[in-house]
C-alpha atoms as a PDB file:
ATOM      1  CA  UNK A   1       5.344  10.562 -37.841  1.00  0.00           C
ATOM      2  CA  UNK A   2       6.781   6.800 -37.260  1.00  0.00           C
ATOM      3  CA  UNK A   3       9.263   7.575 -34.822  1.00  0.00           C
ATOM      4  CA  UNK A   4       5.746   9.081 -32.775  1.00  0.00           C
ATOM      5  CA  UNK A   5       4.198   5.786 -33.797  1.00  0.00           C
ATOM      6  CA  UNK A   6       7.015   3.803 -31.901  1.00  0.00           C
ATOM      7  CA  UNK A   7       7.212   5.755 -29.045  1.00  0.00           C
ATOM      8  CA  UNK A   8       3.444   4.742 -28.206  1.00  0.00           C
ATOM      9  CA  UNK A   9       4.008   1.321 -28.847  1.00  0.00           C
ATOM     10  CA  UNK A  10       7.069   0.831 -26.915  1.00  0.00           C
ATOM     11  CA  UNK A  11       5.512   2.859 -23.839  1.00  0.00           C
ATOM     12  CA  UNK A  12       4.584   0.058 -21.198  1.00  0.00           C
ATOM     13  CA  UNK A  13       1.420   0.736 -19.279  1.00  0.00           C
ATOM     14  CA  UNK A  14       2.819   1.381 -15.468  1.00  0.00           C
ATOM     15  CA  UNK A  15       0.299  -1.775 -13.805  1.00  0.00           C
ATOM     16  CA  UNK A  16       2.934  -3.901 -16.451  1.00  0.00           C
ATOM     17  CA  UNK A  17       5.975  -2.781 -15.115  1.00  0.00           C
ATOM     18  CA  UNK A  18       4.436  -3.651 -11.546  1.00  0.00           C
ATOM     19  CA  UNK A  19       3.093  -6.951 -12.272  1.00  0.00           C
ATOM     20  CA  UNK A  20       6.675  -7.383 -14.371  1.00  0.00           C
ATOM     21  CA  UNK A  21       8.782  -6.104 -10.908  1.00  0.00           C
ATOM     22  CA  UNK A  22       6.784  -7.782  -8.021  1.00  0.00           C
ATOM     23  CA  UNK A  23       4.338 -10.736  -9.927  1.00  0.00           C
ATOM     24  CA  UNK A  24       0.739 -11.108  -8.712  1.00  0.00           C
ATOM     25  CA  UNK A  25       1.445 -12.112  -5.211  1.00  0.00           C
ATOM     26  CA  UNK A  26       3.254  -8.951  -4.644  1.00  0.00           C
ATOM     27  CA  UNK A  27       1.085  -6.594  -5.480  1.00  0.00           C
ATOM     28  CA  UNK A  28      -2.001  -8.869  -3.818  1.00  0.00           C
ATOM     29  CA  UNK A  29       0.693  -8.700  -0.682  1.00  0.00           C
ATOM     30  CA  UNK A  30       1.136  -4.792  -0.650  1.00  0.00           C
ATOM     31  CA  UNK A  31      -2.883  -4.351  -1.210  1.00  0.00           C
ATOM     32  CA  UNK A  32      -3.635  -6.030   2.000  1.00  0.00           C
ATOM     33  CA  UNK A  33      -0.673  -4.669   3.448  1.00  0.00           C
ATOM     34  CA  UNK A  34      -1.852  -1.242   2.651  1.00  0.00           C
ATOM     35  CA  UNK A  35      -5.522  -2.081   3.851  1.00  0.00           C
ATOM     36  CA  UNK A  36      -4.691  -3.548   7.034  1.00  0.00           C
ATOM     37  CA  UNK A  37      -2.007  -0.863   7.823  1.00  0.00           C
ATOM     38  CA  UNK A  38      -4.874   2.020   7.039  1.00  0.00           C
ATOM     39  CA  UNK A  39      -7.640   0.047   9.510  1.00  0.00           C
ATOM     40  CA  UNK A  40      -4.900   0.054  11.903  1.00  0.00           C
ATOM     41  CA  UNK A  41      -3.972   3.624  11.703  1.00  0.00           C
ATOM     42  CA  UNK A  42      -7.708   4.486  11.545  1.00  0.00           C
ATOM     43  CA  UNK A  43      -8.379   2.796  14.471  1.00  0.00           C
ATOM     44  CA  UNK A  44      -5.296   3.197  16.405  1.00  0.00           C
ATOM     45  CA  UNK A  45      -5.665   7.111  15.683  1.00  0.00           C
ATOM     46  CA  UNK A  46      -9.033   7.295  16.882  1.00  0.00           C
ATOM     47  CA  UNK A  47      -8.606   5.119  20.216  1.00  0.00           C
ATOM     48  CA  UNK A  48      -4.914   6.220  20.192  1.00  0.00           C
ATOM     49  CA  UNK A  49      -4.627   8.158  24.279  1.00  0.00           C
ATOM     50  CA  UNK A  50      -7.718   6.063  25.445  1.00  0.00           C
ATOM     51  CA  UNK A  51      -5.187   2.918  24.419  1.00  0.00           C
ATOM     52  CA  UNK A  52      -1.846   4.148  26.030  1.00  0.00           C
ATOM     53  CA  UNK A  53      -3.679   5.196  29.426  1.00  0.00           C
ATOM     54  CA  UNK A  54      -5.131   1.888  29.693  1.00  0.00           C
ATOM     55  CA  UNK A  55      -1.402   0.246  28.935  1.00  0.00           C
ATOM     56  CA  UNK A  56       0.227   2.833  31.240  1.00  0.00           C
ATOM     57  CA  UNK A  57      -2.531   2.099  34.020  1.00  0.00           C
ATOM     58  CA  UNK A  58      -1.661  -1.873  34.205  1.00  0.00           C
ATOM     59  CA  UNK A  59       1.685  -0.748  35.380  1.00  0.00           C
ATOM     60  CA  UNK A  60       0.037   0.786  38.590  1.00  0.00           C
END
């Protein structure tokens, strides 16, 4: 029964090891990393072909 007991109160939530390993501006930094990277992909994906024949055509 206490050995359960200190098993739950040594157990670190996982957002504390985070903020522990990287601090606050890390984690902002990968947030808006990982937004701007998904609008890009979103974007890029859905324009993708229409973008490269545009690029391709400027060479011709």
């Amino acid at each position: 029964m206490e050995n359960e007991n200190l098993t739950e109160e040594t157990k670190i939530p996982k957002w504390k090891l985070w903020v522990k390993r990287f601090g606050i501006g890390g984690i902002i930094f990968f947030t808006v990393k990982g937004i701007i990277t998904s609008t890009l992909i979103y974007f890029l994906g859905k324009n993708f072909w229409i973008i490269i024949k545009d690029y391709v055509a400027q060479w011709f």
